[in-house]
N, C-alpha and C. Protein backbone atom coordinates (compact mmCIF):
# COMPACT_ATOMS: atom_id res chain seq x y z
N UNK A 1 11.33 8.85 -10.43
CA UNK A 1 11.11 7.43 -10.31
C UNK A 1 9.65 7.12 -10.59
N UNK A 2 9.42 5.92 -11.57
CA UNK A 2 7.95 5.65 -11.91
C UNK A 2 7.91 4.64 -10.53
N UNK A 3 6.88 5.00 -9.76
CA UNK A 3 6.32 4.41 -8.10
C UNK A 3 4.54 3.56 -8.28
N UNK A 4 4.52 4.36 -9.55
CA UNK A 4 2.96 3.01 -9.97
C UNK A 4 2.71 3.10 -10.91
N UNK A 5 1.95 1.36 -11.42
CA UNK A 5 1.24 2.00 -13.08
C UNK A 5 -0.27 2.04 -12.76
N UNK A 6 -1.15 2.02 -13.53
CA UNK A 6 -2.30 2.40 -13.24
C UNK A 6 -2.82 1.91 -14.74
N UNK A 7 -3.63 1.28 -15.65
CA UNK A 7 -3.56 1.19 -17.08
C UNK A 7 -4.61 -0.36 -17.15
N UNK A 8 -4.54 -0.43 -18.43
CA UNK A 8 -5.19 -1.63 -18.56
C UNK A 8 -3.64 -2.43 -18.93
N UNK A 9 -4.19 -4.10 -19.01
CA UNK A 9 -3.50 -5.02 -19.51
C UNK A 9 -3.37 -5.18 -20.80
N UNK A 10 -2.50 -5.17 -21.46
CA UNK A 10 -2.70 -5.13 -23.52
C UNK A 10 -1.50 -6.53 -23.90
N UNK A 11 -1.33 -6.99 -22.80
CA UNK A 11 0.14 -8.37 -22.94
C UNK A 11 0.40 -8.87 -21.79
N UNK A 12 0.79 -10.41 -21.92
CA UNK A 12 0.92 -11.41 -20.93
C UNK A 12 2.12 -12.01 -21.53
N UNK A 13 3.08 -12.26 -21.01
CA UNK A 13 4.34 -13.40 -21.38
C UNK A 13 5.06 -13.68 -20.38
N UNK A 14 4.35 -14.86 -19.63
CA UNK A 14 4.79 -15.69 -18.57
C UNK A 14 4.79 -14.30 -17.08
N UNK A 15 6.35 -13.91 -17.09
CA UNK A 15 6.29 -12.88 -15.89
C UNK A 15 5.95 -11.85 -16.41
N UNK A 16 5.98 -11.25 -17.22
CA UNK A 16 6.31 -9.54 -18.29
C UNK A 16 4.93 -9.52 -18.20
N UNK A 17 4.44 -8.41 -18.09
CA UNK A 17 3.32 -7.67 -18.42
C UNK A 17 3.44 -6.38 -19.21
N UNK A 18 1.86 -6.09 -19.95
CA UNK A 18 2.40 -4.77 -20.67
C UNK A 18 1.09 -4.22 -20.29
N UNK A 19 1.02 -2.79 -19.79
CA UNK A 19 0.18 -2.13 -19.58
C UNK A 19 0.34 -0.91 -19.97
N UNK A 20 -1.21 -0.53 -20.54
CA UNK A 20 -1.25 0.44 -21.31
C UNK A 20 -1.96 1.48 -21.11
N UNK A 21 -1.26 2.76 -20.51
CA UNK A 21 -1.72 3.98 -19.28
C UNK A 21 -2.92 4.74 -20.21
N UNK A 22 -3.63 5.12 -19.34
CA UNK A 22 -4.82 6.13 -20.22
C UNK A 22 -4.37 7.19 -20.48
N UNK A 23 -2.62 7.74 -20.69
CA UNK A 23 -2.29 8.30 -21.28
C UNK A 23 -1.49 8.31 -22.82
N UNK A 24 -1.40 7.12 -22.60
CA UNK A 24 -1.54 6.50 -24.26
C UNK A 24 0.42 5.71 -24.08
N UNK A 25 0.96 5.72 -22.63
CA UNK A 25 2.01 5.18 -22.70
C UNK A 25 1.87 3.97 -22.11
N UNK A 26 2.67 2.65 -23.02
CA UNK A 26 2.61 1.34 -22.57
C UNK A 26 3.88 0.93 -21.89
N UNK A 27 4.13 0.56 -20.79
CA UNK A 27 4.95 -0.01 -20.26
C UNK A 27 4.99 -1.91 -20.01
N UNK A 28 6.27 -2.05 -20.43
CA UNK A 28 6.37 -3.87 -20.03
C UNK A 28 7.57 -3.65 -18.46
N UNK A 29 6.94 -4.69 -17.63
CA UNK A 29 7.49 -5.08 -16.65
C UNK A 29 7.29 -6.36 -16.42
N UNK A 30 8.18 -6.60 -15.57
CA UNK A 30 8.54 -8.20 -15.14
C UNK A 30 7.76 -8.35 -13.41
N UNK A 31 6.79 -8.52 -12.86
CA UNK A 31 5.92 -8.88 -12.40
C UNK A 31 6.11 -9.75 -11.22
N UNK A 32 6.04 -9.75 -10.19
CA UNK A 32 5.86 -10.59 -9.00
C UNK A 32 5.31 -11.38 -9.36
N UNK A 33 5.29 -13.23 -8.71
CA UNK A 33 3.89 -13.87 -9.22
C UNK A 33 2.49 -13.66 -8.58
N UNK A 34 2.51 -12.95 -7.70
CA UNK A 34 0.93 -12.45 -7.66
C UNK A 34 0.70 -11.62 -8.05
N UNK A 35 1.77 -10.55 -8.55
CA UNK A 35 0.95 -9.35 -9.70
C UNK A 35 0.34 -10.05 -10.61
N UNK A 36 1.41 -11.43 -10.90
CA UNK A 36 1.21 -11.96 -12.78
C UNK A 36 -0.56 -12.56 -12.39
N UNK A 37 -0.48 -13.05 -10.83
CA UNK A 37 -1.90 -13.92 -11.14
C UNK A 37 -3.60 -12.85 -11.60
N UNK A 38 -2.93 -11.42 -11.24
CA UNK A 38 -3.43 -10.75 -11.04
C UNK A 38 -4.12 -9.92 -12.12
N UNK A 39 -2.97 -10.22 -12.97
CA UNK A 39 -2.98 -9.59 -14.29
C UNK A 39 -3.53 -10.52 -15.22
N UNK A 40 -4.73 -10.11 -15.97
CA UNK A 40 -5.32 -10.72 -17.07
C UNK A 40 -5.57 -9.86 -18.11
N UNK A 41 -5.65 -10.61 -19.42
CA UNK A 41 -5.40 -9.50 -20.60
C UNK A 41 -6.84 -8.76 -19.94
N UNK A 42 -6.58 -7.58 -20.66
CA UNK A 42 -8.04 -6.59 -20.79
C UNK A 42 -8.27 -5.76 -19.59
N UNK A 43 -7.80 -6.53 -18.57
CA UNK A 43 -8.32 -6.28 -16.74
C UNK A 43 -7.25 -4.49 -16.95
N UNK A 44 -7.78 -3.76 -16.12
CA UNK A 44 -7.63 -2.68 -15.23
C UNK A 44 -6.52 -3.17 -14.34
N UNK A 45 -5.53 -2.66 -14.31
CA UNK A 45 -4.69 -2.92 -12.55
C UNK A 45 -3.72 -1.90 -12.08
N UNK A 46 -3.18 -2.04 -11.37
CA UNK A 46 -2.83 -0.97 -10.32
C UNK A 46 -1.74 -1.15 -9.61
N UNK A 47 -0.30 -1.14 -9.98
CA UNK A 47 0.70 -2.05 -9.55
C UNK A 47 1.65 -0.91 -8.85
N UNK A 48 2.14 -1.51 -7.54
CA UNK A 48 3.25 -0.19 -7.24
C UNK A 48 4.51 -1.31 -8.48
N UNK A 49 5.49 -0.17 -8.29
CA UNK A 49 6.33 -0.42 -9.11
C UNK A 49 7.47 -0.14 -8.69
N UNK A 50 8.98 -0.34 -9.16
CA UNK A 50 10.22 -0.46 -8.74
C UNK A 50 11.07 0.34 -10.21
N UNK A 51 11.60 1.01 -10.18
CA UNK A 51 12.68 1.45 -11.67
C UNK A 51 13.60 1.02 -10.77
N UNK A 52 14.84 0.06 -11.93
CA UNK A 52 15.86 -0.44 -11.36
C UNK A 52 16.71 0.11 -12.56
N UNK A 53 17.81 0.92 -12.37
CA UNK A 53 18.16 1.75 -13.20
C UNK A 53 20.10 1.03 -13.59
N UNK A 54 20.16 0.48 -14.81
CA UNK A 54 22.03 0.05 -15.02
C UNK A 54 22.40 0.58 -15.75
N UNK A 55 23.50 0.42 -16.45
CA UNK A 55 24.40 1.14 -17.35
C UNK A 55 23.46 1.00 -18.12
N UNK A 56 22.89 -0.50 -19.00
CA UNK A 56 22.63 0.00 -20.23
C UNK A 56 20.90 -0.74 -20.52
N UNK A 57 20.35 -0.25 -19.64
CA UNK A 57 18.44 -0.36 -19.39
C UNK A 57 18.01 -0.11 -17.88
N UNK A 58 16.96 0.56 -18.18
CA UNK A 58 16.14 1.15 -17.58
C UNK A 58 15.04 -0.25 -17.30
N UNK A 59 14.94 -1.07 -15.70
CA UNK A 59 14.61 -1.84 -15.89
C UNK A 59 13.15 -1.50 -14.58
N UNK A 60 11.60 -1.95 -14.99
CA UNK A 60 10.93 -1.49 -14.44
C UNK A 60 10.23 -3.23 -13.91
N UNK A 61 9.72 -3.20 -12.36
CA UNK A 61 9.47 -4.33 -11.98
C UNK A 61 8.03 -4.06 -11.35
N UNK A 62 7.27 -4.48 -10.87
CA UNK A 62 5.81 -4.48 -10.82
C UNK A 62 5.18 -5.57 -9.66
N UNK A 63 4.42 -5.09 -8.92
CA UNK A 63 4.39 -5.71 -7.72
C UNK A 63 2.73 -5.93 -7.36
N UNK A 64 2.48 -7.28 -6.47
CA UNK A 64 1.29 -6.67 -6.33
C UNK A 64 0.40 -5.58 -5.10
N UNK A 65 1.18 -5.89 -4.16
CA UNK A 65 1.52 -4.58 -3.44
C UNK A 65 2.42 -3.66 -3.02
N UNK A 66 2.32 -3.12 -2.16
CA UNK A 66 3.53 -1.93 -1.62
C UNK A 66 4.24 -3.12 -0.75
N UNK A 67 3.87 -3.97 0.18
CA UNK A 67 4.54 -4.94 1.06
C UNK A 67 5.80 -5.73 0.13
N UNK A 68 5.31 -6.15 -0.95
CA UNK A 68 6.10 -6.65 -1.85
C UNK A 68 7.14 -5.65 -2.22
N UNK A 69 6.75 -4.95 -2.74
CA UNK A 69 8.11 -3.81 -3.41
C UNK A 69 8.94 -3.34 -2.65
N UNK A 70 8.30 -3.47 -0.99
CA UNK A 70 9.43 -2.75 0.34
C UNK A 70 10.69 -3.93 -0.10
N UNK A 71 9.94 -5.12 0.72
CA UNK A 71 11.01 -6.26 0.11
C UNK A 71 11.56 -6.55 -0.68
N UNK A 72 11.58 -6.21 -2.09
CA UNK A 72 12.29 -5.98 -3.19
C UNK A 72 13.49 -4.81 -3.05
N UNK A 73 13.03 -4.20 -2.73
CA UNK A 73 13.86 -2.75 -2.75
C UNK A 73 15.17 -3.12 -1.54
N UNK A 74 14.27 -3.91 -0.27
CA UNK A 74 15.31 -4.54 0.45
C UNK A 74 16.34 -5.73 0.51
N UNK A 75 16.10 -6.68 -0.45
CA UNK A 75 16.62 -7.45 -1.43
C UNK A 75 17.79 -6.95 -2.09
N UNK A 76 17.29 -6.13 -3.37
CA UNK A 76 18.40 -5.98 -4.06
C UNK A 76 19.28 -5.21 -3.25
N UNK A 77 19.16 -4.79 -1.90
CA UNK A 77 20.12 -3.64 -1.61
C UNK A 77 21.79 -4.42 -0.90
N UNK A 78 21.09 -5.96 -0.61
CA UNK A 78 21.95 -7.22 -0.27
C UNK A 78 22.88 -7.30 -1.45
N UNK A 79 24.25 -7.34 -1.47
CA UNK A 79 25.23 -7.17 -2.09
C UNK A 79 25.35 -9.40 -2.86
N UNK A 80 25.07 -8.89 -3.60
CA UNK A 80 24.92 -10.41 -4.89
C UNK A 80 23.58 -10.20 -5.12
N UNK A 81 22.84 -10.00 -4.94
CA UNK A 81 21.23 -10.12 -5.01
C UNK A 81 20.64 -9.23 -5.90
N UNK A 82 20.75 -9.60 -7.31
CA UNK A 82 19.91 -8.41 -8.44
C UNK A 82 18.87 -8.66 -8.38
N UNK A 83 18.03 -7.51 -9.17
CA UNK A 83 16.35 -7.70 -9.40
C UNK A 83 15.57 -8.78 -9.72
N UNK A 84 16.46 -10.01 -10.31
CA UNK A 84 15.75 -11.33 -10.90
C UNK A 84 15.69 -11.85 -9.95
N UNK A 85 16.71 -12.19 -8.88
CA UNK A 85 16.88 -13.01 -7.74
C UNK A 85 16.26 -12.53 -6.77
N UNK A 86 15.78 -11.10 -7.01
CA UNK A 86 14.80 -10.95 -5.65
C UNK A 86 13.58 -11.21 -6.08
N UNK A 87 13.47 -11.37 -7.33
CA UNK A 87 11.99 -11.20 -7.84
C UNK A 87 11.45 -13.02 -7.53
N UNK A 88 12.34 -13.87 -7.94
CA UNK A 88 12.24 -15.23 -7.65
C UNK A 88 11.81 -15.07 -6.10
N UNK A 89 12.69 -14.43 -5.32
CA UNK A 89 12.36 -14.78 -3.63
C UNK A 89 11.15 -14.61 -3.52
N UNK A 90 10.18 -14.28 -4.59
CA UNK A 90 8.72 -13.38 -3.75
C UNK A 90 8.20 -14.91 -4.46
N UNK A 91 8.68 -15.61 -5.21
CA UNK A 91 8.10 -17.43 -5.61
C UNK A 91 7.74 -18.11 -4.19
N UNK A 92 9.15 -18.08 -3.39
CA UNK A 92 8.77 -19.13 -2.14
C UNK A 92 7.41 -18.69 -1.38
N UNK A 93 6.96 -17.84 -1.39
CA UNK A 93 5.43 -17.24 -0.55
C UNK A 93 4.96 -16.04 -0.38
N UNK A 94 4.74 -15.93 0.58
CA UNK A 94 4.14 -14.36 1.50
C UNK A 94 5.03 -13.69 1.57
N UNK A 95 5.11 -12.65 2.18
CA UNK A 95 6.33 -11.29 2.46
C UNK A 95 6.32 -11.60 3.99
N UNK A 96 5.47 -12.27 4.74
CA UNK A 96 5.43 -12.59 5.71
C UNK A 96 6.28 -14.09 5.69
N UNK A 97 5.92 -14.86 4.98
CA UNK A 97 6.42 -15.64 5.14
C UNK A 97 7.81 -16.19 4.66
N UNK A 98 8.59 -15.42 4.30
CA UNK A 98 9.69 -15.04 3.80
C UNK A 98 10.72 -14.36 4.89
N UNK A 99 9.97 -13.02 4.82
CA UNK A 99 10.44 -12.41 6.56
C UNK A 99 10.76 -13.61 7.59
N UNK A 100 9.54 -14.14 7.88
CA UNK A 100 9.98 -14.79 9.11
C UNK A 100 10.65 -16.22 8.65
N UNK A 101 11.26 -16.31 7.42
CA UNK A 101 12.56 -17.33 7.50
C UNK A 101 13.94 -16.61 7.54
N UNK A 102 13.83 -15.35 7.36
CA UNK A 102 14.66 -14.73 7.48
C UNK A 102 15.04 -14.26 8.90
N UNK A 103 13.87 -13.59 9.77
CA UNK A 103 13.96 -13.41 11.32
C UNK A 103 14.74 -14.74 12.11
N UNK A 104 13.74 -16.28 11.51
CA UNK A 104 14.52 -17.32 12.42
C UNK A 104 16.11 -18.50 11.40
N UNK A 105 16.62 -16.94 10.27
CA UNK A 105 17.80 -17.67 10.26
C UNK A 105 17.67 -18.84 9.32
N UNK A 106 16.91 -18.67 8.45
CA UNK A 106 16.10 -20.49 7.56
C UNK A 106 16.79 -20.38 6.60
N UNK A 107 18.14 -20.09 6.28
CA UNK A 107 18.86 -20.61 4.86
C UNK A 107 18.53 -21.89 3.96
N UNK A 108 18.30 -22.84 4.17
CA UNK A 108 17.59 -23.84 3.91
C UNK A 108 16.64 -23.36 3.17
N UNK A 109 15.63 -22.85 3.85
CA UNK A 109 14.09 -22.46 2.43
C UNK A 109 14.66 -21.32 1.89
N UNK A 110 15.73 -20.11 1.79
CA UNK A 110 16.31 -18.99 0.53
C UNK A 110 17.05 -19.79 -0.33
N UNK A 111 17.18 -21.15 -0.07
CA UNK A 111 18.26 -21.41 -1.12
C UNK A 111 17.27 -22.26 -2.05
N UNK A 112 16.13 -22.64 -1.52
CA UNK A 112 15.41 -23.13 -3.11
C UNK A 112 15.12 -22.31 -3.95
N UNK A 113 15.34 -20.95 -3.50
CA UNK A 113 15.44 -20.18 -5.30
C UNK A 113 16.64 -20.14 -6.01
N UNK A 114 16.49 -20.21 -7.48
CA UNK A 114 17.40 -20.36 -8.23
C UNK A 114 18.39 -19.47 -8.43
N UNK A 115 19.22 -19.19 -8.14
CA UNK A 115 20.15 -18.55 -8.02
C UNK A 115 20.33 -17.88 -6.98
N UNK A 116 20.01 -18.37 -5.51
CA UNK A 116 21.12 -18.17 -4.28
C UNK A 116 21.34 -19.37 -3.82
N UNK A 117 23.13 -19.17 -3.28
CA UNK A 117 23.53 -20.22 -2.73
C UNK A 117 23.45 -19.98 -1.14
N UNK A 118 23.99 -20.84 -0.15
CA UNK A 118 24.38 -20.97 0.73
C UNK A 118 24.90 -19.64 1.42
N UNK A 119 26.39 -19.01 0.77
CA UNK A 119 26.65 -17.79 0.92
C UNK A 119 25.55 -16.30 0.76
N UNK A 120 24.81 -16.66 -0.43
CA UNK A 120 24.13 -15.40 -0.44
C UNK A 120 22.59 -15.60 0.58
N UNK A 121 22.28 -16.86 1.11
CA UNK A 121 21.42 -16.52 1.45
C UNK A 121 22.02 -16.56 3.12
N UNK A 122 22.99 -16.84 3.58
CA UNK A 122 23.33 -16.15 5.17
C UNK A 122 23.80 -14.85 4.86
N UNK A 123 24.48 -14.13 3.67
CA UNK A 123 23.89 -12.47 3.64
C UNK A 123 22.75 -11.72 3.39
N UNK A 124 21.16 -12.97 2.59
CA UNK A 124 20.74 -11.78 3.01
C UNK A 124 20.18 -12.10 4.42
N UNK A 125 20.38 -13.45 5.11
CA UNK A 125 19.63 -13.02 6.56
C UNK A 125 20.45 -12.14 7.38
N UNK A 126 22.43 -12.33 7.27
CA UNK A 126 22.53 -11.38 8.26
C UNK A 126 22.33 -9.89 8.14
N UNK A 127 22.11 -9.36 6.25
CA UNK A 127 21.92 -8.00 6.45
C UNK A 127 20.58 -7.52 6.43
N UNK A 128 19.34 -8.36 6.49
CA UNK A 128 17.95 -8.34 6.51
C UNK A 128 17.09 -8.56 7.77
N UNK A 129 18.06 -9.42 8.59
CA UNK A 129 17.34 -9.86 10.10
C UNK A 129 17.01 -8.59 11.03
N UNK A 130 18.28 -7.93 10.73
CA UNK A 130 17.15 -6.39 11.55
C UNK A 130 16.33 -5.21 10.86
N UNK A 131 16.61 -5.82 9.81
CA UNK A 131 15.10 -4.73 9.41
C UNK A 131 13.71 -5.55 8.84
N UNK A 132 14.18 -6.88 8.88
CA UNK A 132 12.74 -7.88 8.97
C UNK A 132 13.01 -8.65 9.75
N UNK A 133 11.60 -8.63 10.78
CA UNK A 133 12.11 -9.76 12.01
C UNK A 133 10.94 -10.53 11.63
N UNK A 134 10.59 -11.57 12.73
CA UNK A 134 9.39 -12.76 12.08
C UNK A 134 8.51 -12.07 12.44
N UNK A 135 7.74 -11.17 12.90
CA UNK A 135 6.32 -10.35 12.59
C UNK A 135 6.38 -9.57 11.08
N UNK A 136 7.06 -9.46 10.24
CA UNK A 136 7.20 -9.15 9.19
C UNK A 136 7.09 -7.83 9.22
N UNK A 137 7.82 -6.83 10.30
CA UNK A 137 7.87 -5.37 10.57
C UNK A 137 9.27 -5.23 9.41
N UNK A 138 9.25 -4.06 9.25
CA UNK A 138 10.24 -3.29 8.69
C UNK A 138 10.47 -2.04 8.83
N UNK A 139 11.28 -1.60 9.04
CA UNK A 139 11.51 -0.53 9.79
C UNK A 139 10.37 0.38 10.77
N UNK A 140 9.62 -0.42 11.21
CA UNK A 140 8.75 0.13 12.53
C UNK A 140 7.41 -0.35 12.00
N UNK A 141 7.09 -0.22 10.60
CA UNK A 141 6.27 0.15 10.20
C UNK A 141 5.81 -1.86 10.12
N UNK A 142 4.19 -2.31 9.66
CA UNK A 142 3.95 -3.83 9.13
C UNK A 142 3.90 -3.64 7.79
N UNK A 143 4.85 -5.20 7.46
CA UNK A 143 4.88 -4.96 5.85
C UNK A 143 3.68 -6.03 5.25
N UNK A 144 3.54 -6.96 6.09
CA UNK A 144 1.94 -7.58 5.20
C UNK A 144 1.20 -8.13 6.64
N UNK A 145 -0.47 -8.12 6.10
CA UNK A 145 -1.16 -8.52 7.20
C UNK A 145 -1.19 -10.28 7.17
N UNK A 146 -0.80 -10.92 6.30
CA UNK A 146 -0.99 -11.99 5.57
C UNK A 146 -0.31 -12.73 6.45
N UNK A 147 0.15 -13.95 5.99
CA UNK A 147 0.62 -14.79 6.89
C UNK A 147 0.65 -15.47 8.51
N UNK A 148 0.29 -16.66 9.12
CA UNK A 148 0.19 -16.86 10.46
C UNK A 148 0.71 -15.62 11.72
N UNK A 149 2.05 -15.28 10.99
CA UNK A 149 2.22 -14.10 12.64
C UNK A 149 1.82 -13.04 11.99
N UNK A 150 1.24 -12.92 10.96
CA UNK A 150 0.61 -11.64 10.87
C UNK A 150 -1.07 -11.39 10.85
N UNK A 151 -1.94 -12.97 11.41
CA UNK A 151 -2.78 -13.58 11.59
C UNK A 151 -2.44 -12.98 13.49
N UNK A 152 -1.93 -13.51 13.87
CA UNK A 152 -1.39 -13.10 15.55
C UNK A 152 -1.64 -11.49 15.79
N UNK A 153 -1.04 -10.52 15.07
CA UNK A 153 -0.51 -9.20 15.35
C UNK A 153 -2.14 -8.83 14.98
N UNK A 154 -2.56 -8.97 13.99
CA UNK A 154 -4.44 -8.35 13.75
C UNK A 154 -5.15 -8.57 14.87
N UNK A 155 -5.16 -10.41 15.55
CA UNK A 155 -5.77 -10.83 16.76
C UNK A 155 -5.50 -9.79 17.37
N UNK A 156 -4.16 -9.70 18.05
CA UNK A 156 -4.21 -9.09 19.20
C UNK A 156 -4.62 -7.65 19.15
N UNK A 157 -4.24 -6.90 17.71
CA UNK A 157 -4.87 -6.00 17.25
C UNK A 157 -6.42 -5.70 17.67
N UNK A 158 -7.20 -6.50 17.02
CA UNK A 158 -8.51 -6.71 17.83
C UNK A 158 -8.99 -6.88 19.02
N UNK A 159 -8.22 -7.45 19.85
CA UNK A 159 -8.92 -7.99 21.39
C UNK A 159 -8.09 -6.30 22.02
N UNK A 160 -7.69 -5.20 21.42
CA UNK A 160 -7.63 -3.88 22.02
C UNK A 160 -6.28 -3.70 22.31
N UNK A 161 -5.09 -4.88 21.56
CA UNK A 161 -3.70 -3.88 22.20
C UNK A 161 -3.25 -3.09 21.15
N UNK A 162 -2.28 -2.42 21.47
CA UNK A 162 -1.57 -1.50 20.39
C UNK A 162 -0.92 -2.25 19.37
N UNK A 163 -0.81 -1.91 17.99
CA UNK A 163 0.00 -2.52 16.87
C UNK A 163 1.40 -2.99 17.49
N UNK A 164 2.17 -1.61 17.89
CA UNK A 164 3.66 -2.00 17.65
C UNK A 164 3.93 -2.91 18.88
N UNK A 165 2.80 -2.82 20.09
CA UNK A 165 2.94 -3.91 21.60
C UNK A 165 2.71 -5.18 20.44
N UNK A 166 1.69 -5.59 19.79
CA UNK A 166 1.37 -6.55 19.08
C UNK A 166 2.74 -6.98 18.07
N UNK A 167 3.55 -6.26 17.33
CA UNK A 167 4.41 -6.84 16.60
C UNK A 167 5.47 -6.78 17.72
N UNK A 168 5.76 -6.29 18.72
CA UNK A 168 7.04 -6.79 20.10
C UNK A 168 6.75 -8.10 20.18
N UNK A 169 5.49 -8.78 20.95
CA UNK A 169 5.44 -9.63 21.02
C UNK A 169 5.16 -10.81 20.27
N UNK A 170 4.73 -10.52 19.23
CA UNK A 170 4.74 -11.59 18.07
C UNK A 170 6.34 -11.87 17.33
N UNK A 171 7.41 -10.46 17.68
CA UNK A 171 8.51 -10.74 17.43
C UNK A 171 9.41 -12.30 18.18
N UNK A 172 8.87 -11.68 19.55
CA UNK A 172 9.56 -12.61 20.22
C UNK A 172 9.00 -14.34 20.33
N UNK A 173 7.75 -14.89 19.47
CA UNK A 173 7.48 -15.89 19.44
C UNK A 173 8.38 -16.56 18.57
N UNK A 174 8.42 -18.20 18.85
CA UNK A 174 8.92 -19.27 18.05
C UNK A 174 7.78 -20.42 17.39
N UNK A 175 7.70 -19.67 16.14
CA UNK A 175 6.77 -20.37 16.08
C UNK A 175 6.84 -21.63 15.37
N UNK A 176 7.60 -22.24 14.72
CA UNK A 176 7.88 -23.83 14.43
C UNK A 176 6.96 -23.84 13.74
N UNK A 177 5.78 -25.20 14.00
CA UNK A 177 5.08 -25.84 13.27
C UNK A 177 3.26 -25.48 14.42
N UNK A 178 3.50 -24.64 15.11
CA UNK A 178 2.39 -24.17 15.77
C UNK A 178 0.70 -23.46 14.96
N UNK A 179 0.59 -23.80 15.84
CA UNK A 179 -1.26 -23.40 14.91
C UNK A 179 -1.27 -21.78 15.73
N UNK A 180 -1.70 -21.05 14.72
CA UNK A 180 -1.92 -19.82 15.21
C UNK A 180 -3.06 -19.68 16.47
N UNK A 181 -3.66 -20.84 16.98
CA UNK A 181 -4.22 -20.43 18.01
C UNK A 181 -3.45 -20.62 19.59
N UNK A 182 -2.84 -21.33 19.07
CA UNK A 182 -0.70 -21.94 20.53
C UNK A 182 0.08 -20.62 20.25
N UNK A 183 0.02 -20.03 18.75
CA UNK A 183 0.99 -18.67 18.75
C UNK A 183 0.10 -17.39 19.73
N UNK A 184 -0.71 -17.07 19.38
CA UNK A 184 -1.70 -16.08 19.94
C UNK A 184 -1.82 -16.38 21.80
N UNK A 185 -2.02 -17.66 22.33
CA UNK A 185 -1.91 -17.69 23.80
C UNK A 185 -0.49 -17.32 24.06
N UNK A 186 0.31 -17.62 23.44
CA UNK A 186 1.80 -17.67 23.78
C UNK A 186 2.23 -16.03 23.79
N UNK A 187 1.73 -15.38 22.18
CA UNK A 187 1.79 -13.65 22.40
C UNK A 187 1.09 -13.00 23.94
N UNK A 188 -0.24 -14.10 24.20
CA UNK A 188 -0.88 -12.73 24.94
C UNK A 188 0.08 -13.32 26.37
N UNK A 189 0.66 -14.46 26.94
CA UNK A 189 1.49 -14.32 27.86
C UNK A 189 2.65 -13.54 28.02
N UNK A 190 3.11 -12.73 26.88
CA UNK A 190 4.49 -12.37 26.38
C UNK A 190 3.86 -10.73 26.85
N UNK A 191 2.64 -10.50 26.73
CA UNK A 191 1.97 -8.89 26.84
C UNK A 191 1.97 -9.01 27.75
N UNK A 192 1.21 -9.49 28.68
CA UNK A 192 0.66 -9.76 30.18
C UNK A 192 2.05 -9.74 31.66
């Protein structure tokens, strides 16, 4: 499995990128939109990557981090949900902020991407809600520092508690329309 490219930029077309390894092999992939913002002709970059393998192409996708590609990989594994339609989901925002519409159940914001309905997006929250909850954990591990509850989990990170005490209790917040400084008092009552 190709797991990164490493290369300069030699092509831009909208999502597709083409990068061209200092071993003299060029690869085109179809790009997250923050890989794409990321990617400028000429520039150096450094993309983990996804091989999505069908009957008849070998299809390679490009990310701008590892947080992104977990979620991809966890995406397509949702039964209706191919590589295009997960690749759109990474349009609505963060990996954090995605996660946690998925943790609190938000069919409503999965269905403004183009091509899930109603049905596919209460499968992927019910087969995604336990392995992304709204701290944007995945399987034990944090999948981005980014986003408001993942703004929370660093805090508390800092003021000296443990990570995974920090994503327990940032799991169990509701956070609505709250300012991360109402989420953070609310975590450290949830520790305490």
């Amino acid at each position: 499995m190709i797991g990164m490219i490493a290369g300069k930029v030699t092509g831009l077309n909208g999502r597709e990128v083409a990068v061209l390894t200092p071993g003299g092999v060029g690869y085109r992939l179809a790009v997250s939109p923050r890989a794409a913002e990321r990617a400028t002709a000429g520039a150096e970059v450094q993309l983990p990557t996804c091989l999505v393998v069908r009957d008849d192409a070998l299809e390679l996708y490009g990310f701008a981090d590892a947080a992104e590609r977990r979620f991809f990989e966890l995406a397509i594994s949702v039964s209706g949900v191919g590589p295009r339609i997960a690749l759109h989901l990474l349009e609505l925002g963060s990996v954090a902020e995605i996660a946690a519409a998925i943790g609190r159940s938000d069919v409503a914001y999965l269905t403004q991407v183009s091509g899930i309905g109603t049905k596919t997006a209460e499968r992927l929250v019910v087969e995604l809600k336990n392995k992304i909850g709204e701290s944007g954990a995945v399987g034990g591990g944090e999948i981005v520092s980014g986003g408001m509850l993942g703004e929370v989990v660093q805090a508390l990170v800092a003021m000296g508690y443990g990570a995974p005490e920090a994503r327990a209790a940032v799991k169990q917040l509701e956070p609505g329309n709250k300012p991360a400084e109402v989420l953070l008092r609310e975590a450290l009552r949830i520790i305490k």
